[in-house]
N, C-alpha and C. Protein backbone atom coordinates (compact mmCIF):
# COMPACT_ATOMS: atom_id res chain seq x y z
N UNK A 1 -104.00 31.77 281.15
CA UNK A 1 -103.00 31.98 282.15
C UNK A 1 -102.06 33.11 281.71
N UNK A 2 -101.98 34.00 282.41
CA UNK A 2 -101.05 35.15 282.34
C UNK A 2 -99.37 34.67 282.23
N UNK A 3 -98.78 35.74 281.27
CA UNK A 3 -97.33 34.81 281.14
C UNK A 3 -96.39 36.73 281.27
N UNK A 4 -95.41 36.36 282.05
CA UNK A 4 -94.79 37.55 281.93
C UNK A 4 -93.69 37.34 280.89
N UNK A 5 -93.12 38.63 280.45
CA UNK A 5 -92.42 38.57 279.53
C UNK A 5 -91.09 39.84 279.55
N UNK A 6 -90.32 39.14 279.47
CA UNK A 6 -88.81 39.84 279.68
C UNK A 6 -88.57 41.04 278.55
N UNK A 7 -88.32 42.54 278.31
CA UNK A 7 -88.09 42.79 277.14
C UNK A 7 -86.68 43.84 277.55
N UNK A 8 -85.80 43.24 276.28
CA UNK A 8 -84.12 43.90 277.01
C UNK A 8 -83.97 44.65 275.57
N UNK A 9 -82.95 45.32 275.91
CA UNK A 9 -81.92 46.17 274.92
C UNK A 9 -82.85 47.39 274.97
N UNK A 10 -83.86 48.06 275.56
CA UNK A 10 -85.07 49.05 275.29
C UNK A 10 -83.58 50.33 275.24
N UNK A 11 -84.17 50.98 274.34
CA UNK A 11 -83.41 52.35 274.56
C UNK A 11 -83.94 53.28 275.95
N UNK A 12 -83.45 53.83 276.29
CA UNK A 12 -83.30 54.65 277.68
C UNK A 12 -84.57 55.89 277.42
N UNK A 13 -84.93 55.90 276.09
CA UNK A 13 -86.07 57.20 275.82
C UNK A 13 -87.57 56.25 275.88
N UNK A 14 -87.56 55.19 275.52
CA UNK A 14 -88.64 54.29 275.74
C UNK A 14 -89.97 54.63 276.79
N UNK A 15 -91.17 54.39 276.73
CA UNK A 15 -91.52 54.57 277.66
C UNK A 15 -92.66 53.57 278.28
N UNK A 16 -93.40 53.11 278.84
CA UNK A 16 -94.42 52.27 279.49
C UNK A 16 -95.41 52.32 278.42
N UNK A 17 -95.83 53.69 277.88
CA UNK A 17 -97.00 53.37 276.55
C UNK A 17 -96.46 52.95 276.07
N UNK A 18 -95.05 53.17 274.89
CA UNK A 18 -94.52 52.92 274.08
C UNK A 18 -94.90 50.89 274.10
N UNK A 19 -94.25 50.35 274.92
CA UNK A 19 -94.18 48.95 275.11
C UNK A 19 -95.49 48.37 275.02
N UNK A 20 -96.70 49.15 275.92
CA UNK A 20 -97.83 48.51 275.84
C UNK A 20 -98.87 48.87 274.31
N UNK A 21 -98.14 49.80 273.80
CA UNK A 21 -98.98 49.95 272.31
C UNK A 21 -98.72 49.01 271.44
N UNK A 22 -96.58 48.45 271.36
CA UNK A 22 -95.93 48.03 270.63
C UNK A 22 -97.23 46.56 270.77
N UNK A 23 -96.91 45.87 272.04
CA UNK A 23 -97.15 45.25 272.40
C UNK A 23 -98.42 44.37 272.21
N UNK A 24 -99.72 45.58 272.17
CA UNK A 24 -101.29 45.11 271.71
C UNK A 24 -101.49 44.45 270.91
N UNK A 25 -100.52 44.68 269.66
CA UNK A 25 -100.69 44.45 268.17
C UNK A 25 -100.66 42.95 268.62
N UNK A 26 -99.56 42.11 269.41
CA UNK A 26 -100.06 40.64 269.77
C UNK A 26 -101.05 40.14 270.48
N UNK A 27 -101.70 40.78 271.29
CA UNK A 27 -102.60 40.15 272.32
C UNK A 27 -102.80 41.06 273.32
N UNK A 28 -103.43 40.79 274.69
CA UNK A 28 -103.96 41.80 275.85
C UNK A 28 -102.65 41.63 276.90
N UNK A 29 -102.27 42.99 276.87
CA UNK A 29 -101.21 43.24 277.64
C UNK A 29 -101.89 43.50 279.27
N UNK A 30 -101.89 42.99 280.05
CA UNK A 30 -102.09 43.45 281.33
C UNK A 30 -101.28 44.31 282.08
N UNK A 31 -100.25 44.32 281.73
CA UNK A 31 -99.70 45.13 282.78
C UNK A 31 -97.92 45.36 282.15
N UNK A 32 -97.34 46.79 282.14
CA UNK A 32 -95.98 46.82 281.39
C UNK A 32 -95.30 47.38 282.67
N UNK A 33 -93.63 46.91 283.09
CA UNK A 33 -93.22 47.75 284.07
C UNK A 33 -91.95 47.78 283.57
N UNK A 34 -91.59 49.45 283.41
CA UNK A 34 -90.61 49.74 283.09
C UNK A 34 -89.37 49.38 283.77
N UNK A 35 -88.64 49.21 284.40
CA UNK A 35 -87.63 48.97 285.34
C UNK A 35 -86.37 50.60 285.40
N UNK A 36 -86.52 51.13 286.42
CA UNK A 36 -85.97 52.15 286.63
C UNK A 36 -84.69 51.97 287.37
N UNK A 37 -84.14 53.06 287.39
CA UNK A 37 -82.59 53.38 288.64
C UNK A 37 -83.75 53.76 290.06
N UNK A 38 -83.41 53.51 290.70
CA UNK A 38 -83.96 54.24 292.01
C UNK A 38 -83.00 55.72 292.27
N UNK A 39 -81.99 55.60 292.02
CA UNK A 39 -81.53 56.65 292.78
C UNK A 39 -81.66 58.03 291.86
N UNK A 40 -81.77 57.87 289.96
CA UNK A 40 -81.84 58.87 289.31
C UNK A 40 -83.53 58.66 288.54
N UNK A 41 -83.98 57.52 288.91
CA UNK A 41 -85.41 57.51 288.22
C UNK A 41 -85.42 57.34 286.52
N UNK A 42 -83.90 57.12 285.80
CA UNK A 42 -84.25 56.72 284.45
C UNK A 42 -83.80 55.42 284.57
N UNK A 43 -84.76 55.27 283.13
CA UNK A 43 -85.01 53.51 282.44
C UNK A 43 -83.42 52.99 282.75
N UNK A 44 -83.43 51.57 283.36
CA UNK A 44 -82.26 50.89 283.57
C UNK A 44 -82.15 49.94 281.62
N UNK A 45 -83.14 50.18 280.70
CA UNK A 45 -83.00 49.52 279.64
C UNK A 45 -83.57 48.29 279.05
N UNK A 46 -84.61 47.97 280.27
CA UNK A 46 -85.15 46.91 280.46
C UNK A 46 -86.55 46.52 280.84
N UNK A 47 -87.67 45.68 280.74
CA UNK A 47 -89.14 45.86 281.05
C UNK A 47 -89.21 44.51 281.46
N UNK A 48 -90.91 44.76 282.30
CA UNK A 48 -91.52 42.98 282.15
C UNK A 48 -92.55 43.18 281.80
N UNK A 49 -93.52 42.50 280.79
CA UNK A 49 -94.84 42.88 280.57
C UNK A 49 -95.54 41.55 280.80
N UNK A 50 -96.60 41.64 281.54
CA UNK A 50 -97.50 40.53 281.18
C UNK A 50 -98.64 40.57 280.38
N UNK A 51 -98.75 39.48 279.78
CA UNK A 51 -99.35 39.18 278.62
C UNK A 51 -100.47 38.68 279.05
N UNK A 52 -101.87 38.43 278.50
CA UNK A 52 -102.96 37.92 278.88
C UNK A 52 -103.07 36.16 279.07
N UNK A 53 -102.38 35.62 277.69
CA UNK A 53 -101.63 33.91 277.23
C UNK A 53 -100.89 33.69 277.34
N UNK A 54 -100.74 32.62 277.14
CA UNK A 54 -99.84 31.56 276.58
C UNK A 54 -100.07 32.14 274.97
N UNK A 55 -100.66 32.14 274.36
CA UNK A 55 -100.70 32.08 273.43
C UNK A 55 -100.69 33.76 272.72
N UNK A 56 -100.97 35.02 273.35
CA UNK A 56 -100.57 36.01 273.11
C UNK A 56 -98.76 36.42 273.53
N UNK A 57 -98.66 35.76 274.62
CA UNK A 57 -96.88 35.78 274.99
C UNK A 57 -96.45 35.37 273.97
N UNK A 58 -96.72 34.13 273.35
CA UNK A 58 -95.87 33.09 272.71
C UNK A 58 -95.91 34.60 270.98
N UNK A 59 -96.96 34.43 270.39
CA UNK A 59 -97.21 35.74 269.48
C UNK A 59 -96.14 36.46 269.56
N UNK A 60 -96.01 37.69 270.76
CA UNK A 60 -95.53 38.68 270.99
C UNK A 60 -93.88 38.20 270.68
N UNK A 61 -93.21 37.41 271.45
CA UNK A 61 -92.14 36.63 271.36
C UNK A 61 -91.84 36.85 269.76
N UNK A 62 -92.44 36.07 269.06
CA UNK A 62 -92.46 35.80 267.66
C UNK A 62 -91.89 37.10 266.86
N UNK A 63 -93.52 38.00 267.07
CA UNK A 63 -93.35 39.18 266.39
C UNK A 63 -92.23 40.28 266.76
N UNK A 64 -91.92 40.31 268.02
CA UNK A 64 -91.17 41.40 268.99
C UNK A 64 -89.47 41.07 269.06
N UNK A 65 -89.03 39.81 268.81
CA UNK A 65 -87.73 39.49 269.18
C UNK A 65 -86.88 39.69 268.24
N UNK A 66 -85.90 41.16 268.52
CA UNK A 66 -85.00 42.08 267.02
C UNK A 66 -85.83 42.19 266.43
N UNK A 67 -86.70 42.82 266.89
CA UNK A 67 -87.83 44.21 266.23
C UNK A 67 -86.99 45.42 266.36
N UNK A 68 -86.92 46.58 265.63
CA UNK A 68 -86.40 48.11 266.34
C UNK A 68 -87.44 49.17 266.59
N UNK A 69 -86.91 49.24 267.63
CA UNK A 69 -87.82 49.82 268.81
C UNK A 69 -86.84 51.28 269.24
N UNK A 70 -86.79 52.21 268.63
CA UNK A 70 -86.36 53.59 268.59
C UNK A 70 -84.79 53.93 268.59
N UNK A 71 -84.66 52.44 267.35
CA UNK A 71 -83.49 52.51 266.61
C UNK A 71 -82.39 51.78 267.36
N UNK A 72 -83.24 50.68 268.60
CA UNK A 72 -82.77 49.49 269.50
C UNK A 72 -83.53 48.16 269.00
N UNK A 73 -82.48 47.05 268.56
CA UNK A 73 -82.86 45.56 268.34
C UNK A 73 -83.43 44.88 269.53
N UNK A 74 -84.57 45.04 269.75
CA UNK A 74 -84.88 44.70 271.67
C UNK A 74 -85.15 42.96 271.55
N UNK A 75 -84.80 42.80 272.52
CA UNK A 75 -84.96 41.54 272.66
C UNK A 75 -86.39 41.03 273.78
N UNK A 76 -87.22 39.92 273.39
CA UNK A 76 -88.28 39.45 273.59
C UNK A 76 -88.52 38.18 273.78
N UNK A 77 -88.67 37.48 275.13
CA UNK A 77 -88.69 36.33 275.48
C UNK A 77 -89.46 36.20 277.19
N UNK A 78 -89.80 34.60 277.37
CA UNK A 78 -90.36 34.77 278.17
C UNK A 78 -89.42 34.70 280.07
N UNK A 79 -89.98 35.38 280.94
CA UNK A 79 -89.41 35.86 281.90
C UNK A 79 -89.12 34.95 282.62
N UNK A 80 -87.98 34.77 283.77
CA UNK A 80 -87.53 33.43 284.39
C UNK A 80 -87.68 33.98 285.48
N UNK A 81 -88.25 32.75 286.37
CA UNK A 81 -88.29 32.85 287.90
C UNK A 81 -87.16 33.71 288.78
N UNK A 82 -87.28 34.54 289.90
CA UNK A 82 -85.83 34.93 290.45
C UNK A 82 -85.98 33.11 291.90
N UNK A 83 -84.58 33.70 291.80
CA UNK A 83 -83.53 32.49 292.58
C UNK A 83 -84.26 32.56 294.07
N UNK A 84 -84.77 31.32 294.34
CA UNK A 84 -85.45 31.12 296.37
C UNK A 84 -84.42 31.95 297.22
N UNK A 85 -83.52 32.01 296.54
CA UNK A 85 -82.43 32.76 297.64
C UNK A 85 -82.93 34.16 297.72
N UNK A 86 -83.37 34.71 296.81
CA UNK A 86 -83.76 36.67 296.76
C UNK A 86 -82.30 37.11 296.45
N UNK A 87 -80.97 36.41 296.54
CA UNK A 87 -80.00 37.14 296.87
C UNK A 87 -79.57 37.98 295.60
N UNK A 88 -78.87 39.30 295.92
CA UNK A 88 -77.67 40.00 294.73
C UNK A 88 -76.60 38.73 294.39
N UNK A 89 -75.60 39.54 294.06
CA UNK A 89 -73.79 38.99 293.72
C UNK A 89 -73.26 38.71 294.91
N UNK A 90 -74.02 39.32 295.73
CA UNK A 90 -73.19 39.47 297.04
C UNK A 90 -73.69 38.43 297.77
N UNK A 91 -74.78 37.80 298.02
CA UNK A 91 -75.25 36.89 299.32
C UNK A 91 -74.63 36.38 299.67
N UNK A 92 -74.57 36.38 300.89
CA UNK A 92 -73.46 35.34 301.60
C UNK A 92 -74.20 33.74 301.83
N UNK A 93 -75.81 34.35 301.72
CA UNK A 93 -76.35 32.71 301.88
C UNK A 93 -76.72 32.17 300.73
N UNK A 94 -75.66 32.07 299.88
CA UNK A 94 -76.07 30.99 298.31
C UNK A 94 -76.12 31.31 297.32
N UNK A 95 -76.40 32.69 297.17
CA UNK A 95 -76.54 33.74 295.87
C UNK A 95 -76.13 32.69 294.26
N UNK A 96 -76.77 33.06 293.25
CA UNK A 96 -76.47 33.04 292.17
C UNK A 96 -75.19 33.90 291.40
N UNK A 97 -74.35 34.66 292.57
CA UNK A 97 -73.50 35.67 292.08
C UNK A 97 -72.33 35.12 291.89
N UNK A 98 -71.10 35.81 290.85
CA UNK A 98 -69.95 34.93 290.40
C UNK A 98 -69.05 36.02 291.32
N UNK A 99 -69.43 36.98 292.27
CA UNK A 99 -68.49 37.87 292.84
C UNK A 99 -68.28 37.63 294.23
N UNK A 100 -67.11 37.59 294.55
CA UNK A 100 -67.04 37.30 296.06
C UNK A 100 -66.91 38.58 296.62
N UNK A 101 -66.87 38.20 298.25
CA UNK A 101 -66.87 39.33 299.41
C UNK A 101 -66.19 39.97 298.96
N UNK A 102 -66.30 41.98 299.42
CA UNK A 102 -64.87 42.11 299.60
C UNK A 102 -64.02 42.43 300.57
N UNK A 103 -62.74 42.18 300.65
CA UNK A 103 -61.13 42.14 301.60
C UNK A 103 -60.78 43.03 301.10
N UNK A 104 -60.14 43.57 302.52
CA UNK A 104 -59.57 44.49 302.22
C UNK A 104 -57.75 44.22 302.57
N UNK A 105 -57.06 44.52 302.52
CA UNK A 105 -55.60 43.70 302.87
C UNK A 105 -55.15 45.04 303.40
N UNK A 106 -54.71 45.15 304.69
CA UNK A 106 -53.44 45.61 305.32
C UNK A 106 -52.23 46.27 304.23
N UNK A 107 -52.23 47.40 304.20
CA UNK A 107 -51.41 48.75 303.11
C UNK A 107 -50.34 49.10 304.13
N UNK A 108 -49.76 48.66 305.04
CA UNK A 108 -49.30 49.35 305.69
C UNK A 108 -49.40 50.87 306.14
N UNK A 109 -48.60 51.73 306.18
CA UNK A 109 -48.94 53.39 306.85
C UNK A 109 -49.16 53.13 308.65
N UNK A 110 -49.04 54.69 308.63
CA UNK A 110 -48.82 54.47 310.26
C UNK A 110 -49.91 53.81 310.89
N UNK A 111 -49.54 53.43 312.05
CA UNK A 111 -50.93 52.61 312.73
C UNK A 111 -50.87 53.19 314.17
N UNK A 112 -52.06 53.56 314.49
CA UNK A 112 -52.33 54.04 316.17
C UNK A 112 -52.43 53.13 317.14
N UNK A 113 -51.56 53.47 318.50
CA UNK A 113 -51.74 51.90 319.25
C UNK A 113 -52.83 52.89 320.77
């Protein structure tokens, strides 16, 4: 059974081989995804890789967690479900977010009638 796997702290020069070479040395990597900005296209610092096991994840974990990885302590563990909601910080229907709406409050200044 395929297990995905969370990998954080990546330095920003990192790249998709980089992770899936690091990575082999535990087991059959299926698939590495870098996680990008959309709007500038660099690394947000962060990956998911899936692993072939249970038992190559569990490995990788082992070997990979505060490893340095281009002079970054990356961190390596396995990946958690996202929330039934889909929501950001923001959802108004239930979100996992600790941020509320935002208000705006009345500044006074002139007002047009």
């Amino acid at each position: 059974m395929e297990v995905k796997l969370f990998i954080g702290n990546l330095s920003f020069t990192t790249k998709e081989e980089d992770l899936r070479t690091l990575l082999a040395q535990a087991g059959t990597v299926v698939s590495a995804d870098l996680i990008k900005d959309r709007s500038t296209g660099e690394s947000k610092g962060f990956a998911f890789v899936v692993m072939g096991s249970q038992a190559d994840a569990a490995k990788a974990t082992q070997m990979f967690n505060g490893y340095s990885l281009d002079d970054r302590e990356i961190k390596v563990g396995t990946a958690r479900e996202r929330d039934a909601s889909g929501g950001g910080y923001n959802d108004r229907n239930g979100g996992n977010g600790s941020r509320r709406p935002v208000t705006h409050k009345n500044r006074g200044g002139a007002r047009r009638y």
